[in-house]
Each structure stands twice: as structure tokens, then as C-alpha cells.
N, C-alpha and C. Protein backbone atom coordinates (compact mmCIF):
# COMPACT_ATOMS: atom_id res chain seq x y z
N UNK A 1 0.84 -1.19 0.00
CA UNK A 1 0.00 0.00 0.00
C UNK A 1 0.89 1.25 0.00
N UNK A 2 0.54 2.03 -0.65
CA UNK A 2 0.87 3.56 -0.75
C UNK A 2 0.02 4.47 -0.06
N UNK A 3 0.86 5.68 0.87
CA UNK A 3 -0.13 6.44 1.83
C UNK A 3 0.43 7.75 0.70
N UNK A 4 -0.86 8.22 0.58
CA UNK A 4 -1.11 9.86 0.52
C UNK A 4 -2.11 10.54 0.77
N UNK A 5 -1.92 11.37 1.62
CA UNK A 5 -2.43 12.43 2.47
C UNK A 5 -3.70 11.03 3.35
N UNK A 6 -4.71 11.52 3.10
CA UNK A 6 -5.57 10.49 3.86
C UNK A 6 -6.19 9.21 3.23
N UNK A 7 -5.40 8.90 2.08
CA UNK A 7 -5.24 7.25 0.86
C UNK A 7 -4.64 6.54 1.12
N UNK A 8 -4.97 5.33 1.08
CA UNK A 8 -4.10 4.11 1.17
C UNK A 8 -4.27 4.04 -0.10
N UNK A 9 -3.40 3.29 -0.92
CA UNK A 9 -4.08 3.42 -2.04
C UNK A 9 -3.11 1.84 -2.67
N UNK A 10 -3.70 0.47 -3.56
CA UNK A 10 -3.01 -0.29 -3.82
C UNK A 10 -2.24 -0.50 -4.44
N UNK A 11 -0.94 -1.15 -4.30
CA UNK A 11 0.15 -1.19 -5.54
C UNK A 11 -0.83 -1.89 -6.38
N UNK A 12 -1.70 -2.37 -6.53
CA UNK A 12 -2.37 -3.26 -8.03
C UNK A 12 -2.85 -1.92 -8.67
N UNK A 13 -3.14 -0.87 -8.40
CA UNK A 13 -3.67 0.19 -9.18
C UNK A 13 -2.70 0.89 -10.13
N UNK A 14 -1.20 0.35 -9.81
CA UNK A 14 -0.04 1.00 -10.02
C UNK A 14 0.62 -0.79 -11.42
N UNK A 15 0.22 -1.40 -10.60
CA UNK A 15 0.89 -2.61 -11.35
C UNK A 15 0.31 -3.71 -12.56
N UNK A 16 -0.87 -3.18 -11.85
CA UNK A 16 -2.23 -4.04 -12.79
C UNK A 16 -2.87 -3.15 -13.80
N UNK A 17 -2.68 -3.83 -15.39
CA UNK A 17 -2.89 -3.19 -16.82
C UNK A 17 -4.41 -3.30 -16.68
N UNK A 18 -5.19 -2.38 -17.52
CA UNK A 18 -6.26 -2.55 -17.93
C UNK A 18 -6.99 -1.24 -18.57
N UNK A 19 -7.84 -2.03 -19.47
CA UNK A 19 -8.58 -0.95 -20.66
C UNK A 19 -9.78 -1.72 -21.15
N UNK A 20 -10.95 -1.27 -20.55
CA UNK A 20 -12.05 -1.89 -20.70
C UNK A 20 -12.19 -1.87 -22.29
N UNK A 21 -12.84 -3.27 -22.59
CA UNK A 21 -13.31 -4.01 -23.70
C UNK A 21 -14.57 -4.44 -24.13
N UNK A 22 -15.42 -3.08 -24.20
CA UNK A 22 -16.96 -3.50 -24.18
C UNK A 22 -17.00 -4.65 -25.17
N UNK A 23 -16.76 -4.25 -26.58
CA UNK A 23 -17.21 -5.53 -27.35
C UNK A 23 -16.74 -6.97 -26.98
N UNK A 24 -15.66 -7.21 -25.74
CA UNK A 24 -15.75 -8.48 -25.59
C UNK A 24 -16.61 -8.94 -23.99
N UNK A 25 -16.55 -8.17 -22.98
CA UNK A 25 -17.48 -7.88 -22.12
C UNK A 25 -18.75 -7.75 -22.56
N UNK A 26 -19.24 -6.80 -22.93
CA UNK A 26 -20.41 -6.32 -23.45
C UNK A 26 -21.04 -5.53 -22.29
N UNK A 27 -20.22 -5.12 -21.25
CA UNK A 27 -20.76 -4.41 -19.93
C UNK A 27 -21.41 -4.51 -19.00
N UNK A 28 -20.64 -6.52 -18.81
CA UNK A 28 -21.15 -7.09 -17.97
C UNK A 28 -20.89 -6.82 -16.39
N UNK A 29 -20.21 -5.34 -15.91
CA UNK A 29 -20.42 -5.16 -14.94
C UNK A 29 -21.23 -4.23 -14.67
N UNK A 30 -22.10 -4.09 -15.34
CA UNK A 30 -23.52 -3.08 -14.87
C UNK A 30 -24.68 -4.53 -14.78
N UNK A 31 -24.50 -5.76 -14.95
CA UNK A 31 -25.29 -6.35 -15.12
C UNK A 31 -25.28 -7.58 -14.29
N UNK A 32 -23.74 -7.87 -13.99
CA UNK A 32 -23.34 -9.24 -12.98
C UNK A 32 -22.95 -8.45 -11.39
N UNK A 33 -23.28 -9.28 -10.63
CA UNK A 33 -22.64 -8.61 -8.83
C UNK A 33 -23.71 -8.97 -8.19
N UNK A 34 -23.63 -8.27 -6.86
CA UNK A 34 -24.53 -8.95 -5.60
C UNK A 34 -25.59 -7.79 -4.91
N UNK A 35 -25.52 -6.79 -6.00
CA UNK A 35 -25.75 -5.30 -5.67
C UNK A 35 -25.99 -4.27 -7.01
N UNK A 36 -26.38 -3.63 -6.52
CA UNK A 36 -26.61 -2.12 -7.63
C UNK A 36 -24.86 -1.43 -7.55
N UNK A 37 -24.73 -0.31 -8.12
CA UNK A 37 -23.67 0.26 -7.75
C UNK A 37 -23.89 1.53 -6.82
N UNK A 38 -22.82 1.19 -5.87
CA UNK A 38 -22.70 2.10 -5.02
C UNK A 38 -23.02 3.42 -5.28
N UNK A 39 -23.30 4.27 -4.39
CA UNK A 39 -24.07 5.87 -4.47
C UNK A 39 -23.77 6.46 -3.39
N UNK A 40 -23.48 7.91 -3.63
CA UNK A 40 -23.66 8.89 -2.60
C UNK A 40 -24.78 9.46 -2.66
N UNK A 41 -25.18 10.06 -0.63
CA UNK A 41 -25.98 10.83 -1.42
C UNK A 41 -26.78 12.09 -2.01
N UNK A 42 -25.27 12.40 -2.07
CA UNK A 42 -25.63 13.76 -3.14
C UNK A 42 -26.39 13.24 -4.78
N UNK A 43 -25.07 11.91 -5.19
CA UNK A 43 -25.89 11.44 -6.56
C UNK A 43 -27.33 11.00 -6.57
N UNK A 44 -27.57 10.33 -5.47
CA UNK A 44 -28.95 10.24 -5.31
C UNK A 44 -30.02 11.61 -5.70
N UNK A 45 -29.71 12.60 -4.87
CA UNK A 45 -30.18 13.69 -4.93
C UNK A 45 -30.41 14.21 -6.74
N UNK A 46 -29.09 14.27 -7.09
CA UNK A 46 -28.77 14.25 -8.41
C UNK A 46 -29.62 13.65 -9.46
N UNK A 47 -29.28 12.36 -9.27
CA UNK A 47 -30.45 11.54 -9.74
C UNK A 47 -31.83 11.36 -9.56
N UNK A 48 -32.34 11.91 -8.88
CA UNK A 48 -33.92 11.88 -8.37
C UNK A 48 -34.41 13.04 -9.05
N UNK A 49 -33.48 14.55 -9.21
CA UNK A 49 -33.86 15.75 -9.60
C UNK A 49 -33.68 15.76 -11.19
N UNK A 50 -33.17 14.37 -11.60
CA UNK A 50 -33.17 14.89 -13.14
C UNK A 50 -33.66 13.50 -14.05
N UNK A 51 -34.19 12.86 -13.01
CA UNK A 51 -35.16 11.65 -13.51
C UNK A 51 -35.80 11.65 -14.86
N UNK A 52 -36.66 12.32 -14.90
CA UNK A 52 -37.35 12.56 -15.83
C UNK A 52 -35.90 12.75 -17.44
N UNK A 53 -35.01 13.65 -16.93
CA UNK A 53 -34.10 13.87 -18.37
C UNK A 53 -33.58 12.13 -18.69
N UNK A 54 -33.14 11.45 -17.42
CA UNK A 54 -33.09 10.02 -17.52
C UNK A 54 -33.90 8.86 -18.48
N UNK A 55 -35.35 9.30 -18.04
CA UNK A 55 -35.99 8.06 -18.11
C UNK A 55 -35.76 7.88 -19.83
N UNK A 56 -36.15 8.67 -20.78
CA UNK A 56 -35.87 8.21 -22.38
C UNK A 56 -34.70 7.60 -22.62
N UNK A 57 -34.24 7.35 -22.01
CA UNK A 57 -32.61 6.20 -21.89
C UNK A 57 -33.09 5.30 -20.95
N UNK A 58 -33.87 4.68 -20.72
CA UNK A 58 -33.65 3.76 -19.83
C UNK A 58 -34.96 2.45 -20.45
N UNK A 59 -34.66 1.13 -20.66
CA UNK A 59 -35.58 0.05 -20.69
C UNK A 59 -36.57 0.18 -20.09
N UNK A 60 -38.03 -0.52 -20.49
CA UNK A 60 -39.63 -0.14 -19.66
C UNK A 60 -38.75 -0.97 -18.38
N UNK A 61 -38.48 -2.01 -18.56
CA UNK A 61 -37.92 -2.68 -16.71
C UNK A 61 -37.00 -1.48 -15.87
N UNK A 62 -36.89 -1.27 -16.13
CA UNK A 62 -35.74 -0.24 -15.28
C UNK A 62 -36.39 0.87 -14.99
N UNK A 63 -37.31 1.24 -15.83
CA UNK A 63 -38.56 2.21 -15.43
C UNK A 63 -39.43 1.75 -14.42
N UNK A 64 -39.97 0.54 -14.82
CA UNK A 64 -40.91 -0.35 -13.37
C UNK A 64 -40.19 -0.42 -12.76
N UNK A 65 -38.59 -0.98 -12.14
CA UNK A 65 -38.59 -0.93 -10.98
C UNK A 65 -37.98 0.33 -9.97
N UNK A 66 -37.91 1.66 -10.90
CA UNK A 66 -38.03 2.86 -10.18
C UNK A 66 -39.06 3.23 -9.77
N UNK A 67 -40.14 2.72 -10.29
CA UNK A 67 -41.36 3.21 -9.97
C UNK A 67 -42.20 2.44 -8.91
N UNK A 68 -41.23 1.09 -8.72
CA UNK A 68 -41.58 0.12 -7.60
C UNK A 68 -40.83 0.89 -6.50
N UNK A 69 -39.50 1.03 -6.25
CA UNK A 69 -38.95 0.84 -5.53
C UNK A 69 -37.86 2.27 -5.21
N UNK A 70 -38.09 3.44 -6.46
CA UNK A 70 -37.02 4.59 -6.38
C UNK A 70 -36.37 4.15 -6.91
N UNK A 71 -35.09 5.60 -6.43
CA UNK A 71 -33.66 4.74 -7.87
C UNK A 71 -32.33 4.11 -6.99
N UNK A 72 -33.07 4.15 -6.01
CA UNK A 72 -31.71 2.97 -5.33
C UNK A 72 -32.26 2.02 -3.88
N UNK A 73 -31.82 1.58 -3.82
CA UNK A 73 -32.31 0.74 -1.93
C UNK A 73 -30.59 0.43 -1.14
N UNK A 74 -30.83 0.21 -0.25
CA UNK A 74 -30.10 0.01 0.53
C UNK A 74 -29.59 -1.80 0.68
N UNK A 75 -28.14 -1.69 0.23
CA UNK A 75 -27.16 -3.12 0.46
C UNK A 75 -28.05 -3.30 1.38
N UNK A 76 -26.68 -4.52 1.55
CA UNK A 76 -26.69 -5.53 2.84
C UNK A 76 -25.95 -5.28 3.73
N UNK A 77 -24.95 -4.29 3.37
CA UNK A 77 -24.17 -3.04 4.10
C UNK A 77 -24.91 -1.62 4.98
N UNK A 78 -25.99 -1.76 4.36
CA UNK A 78 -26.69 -0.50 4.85
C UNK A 78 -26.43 0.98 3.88
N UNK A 79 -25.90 0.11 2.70
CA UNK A 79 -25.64 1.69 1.81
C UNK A 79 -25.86 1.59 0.85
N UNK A 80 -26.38 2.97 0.15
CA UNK A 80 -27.40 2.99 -1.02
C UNK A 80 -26.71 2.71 -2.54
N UNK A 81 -27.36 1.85 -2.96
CA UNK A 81 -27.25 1.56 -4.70
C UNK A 81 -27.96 1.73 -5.05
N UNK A 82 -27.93 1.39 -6.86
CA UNK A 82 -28.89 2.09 -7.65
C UNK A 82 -29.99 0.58 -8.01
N UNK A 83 -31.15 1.10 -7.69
CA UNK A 83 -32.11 -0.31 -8.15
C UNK A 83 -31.51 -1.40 -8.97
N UNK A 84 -32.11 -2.24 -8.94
CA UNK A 84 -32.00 -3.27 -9.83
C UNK A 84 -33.33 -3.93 -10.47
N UNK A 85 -32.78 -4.41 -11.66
CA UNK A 85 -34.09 -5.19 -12.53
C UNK A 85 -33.70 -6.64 -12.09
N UNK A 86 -34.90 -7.13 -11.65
CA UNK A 86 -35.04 -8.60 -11.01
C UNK A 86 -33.49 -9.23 -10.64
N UNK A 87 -32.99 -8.53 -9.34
CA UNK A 87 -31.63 -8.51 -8.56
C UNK A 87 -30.98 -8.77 -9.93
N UNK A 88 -30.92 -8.47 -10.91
CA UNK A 88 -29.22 -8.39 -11.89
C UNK A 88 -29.39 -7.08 -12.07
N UNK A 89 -29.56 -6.48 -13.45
CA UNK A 89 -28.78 -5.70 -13.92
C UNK A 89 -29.25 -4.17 -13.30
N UNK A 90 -28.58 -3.32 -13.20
CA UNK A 90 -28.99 -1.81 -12.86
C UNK A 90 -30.09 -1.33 -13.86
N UNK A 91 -31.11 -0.43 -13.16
CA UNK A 91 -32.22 -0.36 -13.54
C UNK A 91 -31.74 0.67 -14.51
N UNK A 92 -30.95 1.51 -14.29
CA UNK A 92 -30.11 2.59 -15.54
C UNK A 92 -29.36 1.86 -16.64
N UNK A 93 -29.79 0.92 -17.17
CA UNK A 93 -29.03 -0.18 -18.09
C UNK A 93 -30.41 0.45 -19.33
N UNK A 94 -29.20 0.39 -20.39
CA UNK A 94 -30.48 -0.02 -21.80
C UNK A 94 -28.88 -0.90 -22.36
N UNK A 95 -29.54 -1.42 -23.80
CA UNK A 95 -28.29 -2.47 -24.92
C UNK A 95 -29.18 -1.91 -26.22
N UNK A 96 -27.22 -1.55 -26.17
CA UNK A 96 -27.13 -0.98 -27.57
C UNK A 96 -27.58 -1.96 -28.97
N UNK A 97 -27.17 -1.72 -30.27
CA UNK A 97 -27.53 -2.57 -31.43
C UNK A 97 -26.58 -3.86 -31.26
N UNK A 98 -25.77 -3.90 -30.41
CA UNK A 98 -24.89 -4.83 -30.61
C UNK A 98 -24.56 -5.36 -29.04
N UNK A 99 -25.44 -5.37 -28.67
CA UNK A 99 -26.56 -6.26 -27.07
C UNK A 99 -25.21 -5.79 -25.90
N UNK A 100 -24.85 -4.82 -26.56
CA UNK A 100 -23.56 -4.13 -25.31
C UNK A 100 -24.31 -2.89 -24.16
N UNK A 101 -23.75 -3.18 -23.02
CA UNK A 101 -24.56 -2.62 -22.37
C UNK A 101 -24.41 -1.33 -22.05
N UNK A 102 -25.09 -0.35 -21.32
CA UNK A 102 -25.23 1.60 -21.57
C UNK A 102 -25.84 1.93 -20.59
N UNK A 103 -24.99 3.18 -20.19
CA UNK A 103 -25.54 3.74 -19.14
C UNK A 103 -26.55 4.76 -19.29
N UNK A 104 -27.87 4.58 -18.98
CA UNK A 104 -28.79 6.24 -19.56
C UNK A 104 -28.66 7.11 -18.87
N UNK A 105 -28.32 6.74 -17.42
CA UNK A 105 -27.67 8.25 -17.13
C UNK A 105 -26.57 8.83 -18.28
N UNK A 106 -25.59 7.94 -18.32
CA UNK A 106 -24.26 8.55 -19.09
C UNK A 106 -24.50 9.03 -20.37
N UNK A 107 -25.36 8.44 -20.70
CA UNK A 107 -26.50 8.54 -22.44
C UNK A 107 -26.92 10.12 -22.30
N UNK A 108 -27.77 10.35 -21.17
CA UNK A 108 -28.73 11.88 -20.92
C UNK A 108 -27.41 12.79 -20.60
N UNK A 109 -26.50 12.59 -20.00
CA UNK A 109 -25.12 13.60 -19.67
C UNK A 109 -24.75 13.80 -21.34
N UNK A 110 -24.55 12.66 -22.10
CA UNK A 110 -23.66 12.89 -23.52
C UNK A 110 -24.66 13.57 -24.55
N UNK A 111 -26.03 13.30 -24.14
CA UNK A 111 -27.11 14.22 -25.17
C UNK A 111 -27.06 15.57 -24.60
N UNK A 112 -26.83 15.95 -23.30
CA UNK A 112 -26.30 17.57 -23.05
C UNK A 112 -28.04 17.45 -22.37
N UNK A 113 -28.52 16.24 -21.36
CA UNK A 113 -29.80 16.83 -20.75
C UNK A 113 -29.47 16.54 -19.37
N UNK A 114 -27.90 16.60 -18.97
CA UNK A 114 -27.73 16.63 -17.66
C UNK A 114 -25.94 16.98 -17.59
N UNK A 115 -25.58 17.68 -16.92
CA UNK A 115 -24.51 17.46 -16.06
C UNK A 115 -23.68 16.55 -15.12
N UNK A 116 -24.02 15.72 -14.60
CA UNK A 116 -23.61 14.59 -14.06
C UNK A 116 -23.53 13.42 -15.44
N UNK A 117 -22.63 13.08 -15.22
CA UNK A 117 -21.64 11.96 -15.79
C UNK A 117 -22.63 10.08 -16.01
N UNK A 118 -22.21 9.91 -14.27
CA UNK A 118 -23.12 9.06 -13.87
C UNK A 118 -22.06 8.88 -12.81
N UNK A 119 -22.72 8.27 -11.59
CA UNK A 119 -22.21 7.45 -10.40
C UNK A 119 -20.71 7.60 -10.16
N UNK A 120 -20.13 8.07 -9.54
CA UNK A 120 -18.78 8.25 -9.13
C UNK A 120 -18.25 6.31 -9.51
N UNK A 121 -19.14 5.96 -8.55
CA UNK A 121 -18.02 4.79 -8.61
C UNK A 121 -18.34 3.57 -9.75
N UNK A 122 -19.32 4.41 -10.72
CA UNK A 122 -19.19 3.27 -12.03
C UNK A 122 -18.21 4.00 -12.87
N UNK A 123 -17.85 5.33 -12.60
CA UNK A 123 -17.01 5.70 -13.37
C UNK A 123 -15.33 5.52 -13.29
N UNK A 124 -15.25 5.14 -11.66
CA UNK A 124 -13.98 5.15 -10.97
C UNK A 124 -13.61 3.42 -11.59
N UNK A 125 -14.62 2.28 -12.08
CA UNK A 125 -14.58 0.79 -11.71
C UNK A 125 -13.57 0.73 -12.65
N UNK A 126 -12.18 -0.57 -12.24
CA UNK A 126 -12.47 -1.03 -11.39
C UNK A 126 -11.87 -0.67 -10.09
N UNK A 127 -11.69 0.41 -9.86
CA UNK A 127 -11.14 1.09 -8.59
C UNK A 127 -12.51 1.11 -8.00
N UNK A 128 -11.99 0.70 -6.39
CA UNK A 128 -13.21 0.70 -5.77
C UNK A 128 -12.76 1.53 -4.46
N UNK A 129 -13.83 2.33 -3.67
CA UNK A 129 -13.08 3.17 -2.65
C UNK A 129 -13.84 2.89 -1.27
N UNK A 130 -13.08 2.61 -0.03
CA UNK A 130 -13.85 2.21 1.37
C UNK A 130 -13.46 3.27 2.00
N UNK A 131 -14.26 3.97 3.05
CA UNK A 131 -13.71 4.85 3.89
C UNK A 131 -13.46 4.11 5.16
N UNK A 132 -12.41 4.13 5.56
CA UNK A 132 -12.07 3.58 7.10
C UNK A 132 -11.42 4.53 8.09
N UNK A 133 -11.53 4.40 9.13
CA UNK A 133 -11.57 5.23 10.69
C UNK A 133 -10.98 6.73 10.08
N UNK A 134 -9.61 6.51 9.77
CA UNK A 134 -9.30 7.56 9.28
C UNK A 134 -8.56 7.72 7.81
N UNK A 135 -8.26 6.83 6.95
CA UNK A 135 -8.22 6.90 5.93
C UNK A 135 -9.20 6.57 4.62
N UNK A 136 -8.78 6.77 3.65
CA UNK A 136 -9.44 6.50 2.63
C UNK A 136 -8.86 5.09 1.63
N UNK A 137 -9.29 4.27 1.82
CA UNK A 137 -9.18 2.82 1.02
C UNK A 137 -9.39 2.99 -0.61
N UNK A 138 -8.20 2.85 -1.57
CA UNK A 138 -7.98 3.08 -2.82
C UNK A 138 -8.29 1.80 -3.18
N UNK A 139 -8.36 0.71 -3.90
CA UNK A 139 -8.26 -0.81 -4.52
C UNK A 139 -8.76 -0.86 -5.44
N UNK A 140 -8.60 -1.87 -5.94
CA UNK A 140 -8.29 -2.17 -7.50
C UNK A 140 -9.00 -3.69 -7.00
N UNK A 141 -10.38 -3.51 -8.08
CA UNK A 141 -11.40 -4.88 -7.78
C UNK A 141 -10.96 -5.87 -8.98
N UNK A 142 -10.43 -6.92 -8.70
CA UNK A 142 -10.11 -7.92 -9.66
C UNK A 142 -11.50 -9.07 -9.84
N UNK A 143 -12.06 -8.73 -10.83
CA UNK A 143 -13.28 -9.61 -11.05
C UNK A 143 -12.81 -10.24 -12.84
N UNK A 144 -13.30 -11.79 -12.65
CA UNK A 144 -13.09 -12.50 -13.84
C UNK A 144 -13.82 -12.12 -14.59
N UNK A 145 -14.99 -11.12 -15.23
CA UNK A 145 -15.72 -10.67 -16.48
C UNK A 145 -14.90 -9.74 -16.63
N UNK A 146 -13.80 -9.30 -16.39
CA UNK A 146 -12.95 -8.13 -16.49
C UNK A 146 -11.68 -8.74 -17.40
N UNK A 147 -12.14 -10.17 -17.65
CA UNK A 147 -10.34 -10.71 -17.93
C UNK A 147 -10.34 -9.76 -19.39
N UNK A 148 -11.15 -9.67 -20.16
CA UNK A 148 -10.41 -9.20 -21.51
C UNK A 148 -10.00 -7.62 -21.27
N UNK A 149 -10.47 -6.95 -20.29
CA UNK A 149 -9.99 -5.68 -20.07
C UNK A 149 -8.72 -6.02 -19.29
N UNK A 150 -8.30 -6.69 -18.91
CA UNK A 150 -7.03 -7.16 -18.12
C UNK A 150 -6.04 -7.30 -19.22
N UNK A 151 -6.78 -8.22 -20.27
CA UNK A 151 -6.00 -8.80 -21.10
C UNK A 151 -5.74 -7.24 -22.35
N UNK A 152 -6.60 -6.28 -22.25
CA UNK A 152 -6.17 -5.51 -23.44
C UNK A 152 -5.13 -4.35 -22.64
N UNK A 153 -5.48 -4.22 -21.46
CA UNK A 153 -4.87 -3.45 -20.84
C UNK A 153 -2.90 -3.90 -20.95
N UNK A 154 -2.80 -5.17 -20.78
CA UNK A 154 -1.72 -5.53 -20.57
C UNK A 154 -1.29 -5.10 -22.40
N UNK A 155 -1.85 -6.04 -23.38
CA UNK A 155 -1.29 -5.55 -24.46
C UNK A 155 -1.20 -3.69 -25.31
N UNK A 156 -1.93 -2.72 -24.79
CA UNK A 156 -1.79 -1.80 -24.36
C UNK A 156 -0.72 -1.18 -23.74
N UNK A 157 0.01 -1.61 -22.66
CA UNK A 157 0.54 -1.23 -21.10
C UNK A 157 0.11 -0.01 -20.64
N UNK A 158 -0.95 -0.19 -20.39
CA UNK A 158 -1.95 0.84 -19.69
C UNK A 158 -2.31 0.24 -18.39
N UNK A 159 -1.79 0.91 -16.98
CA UNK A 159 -1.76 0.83 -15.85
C UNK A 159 -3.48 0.82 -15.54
N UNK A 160 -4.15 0.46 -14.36
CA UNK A 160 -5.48 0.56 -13.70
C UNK A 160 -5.35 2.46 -14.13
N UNK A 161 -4.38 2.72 -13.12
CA UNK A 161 -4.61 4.51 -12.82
C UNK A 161 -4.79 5.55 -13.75
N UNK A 162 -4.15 5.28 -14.76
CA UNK A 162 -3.92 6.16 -16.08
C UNK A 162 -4.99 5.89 -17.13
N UNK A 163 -5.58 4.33 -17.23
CA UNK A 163 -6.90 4.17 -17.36
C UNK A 163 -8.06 4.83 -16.87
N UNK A 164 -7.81 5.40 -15.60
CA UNK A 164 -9.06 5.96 -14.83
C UNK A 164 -8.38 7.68 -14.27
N UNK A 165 -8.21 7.90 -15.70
CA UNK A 165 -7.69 9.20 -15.57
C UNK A 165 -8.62 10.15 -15.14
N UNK A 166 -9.23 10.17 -15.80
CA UNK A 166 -10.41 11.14 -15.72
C UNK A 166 -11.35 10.94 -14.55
N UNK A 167 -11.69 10.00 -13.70
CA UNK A 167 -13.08 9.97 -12.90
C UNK A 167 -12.00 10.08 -11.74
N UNK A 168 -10.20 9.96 -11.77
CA UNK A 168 -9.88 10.13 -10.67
C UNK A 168 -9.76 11.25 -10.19
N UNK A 169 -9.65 12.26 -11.41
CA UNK A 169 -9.25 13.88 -11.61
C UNK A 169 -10.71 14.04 -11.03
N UNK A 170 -11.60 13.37 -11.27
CA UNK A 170 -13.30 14.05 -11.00
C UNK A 170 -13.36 13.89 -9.40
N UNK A 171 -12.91 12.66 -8.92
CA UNK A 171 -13.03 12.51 -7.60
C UNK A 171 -11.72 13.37 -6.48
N UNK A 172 -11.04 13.22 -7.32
CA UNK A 172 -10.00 13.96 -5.97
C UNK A 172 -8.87 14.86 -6.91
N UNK A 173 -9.15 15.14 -7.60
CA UNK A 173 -8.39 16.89 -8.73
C UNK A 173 -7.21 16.13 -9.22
N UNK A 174 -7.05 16.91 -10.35
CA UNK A 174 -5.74 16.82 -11.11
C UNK A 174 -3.89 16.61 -9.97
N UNK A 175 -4.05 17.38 -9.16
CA UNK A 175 -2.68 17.39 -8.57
C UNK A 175 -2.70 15.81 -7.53
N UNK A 176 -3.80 15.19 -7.28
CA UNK A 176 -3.66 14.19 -6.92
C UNK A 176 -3.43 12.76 -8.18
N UNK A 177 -3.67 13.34 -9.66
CA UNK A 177 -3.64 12.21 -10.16
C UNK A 177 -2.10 12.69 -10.41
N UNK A 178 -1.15 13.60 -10.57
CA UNK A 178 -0.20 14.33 -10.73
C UNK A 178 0.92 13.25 -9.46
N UNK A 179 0.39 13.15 -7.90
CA UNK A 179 0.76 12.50 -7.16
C UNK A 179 0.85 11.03 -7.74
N UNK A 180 -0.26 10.61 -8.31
CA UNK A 180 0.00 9.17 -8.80
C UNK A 180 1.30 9.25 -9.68
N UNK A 181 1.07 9.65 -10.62
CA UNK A 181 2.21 9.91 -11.58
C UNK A 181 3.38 9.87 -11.07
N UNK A 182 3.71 10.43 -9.49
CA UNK A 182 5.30 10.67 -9.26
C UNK A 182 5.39 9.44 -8.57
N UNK A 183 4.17 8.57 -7.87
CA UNK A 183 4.43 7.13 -7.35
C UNK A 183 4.81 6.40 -8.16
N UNK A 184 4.20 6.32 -9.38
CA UNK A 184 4.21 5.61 -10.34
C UNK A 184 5.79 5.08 -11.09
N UNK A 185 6.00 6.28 -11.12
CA UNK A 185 7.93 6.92 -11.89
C UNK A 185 8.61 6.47 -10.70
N UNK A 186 8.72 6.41 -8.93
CA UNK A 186 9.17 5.87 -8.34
C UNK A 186 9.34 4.22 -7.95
N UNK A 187 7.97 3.85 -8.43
CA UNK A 187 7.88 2.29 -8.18
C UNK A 187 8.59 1.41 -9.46
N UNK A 188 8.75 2.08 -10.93
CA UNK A 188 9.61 1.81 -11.89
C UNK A 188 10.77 1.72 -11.13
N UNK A 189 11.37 2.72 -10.43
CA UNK A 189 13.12 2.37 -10.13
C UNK A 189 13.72 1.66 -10.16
């Protein structure tokens, strides 16, 4: 583990290649797991206030079960994710022409009918983040529907971190991904 400022953060984020591969995935992690994806809740907030710009991106199922249940419930942890259609896939799921899977939040952000992106931590995956007593838990989730993003990443040599350039700059600013960078050039030595 690497400490900065209040991060632990994992050497696999530093050592482990990867570059997601929808066409060989097909975006089977919005669709396989034991859970919705994690939420804050500000995104909640977020998401509830711009529903409506949402819903024309989203499958009639994913519509019923917001309308059963809202747009998230509470783990088995006690913390909020985003619904699910009959416990698999996230109720914010539609498939594209080529049965690959899409985010309609991320769909309504790229048509310019929202500002938010989507979900911090579908954007951060597969970095996953725990808060503990007093630090902040960085890791790098190794799941087997991920192997061909493992596998393109490596032929690539594209690190986890530099892969997740952007949602890391979104979550904690440029001079912290700047910090990765100088770990990074040190752990080469």
C-alpha cells in the first residue's frame, strides 16, 4: 500500500494493466454482482432531480422498478445503490444494437440533458473506494468478467490509474492524479 495524504491506495492500481473491452465484455459489470452500484448521497439527490431527463434512456424494466422501488435501496451493508431489474442488472441499463450494455444516465449527460456523468463509482470501476476510521481505502477490484480488459490493458501497457484518468481527476483533482504519476515513476526504479 501507498499512503497519501488520507489514501491508502493499492500497488495493483499501479501494477495491474487494464482498458475496458466493451465488445468483448459487453458491460457485464452493470449487469453481474450482488448489488446495484454504489451511491452517494448527493448522486442520489442528483439523480432523483433529473429523472425525468433520464428516463428516455432507460428500458420499460428499469422504469418499473423505479417506480416500484425509487432509484436505489439500501445493500446488505446499509448503503445505497442504484435499483436493480429482477436482482441483476442496474435499472439505468439499456443495450445498444450490438446487445452491449449503456448507461442512460451517461446517455442523458452525452445528449447535453444533464450534467452529471453518472455514479462516481461506475465511473472510478475497477477502482473501488472504502472509507475507514481515518483513511481512505484506494483498490483495484479484480473480477473474472474483467479478464479481456485485463488482457487488453496488458497488451496496451496501460496501468489501472492512467486508465481511470479522468473519474480520478473528477473525484479527488488533477494534482492528486499528478501525485499518482510521481508514485508511479518511483515504483519503476
Amino acid at each position: 500500500m501507498i499512503e497519501l495524504g488520507d489514501k491508502l491506495i493499492s500497488l495493483d492500481i499501479f501494477e495491474k494493466k487494464f482498458v475496458c473491452d466493451l465488445t468483448a465484455c459487453k458491460g457485464a459489470c452493470c449487469v453481474e454482482g450482488d448489488s446495484g452500484a454504489p451511491l452517494t448521497y448527493d448522486e442520489i439527490d442528483i439523480i432523483e432531480d433529473n429523472i425525468e431527463a433520464i428516463k428516455p434512456y432507460m428500458r420499460q424494466e428499469g422504469l418499473d422498478a423505479i417506480a416500484k422501488t425509487g432509484v436505489f435501496y439500501m445493500d446488505e451493508d446499509n448503503e445505497p445503490v442504484t435499483t436493480l431489474v429482477n436482482e441483476k442488472e442496474c435499472a439505468f441499463v439499456y443495450f445498444d444494437e450490438n446487445n452491449i450494455t449503456k448507461c442512460g444516465i451517461e446517455k442523458a449527460h452525452q445528449e447535453g440533458k444533464l450534467d452529471f456523468k453518472k455514479p462516481i463509482s461506475c465511473h472510478l470501476y475497477p477502482i473501488r473506494v472504502a472509507k475507514l476510521r481515518t483513511f481512505v481505502a484506494v483498490n483495484y477490484s479484480q473480477w473474472n468478467i474483467c479478464r479481456p480488459a485485463c488482457q487488453c490493458g496488458a497488451k496496451l501497457d496501460v496501468p489501472v490509474y492512467r486508465f481511470l484518468k479522468e473519474p480520478i481527476e473528477r473525484m479527488w483533482g488533477s494534482d492528486f492524479f499528478k501525485e499518482l504519476e510521481l508514485v508511479a515513476k518511483e515504483l519503476e526504479k
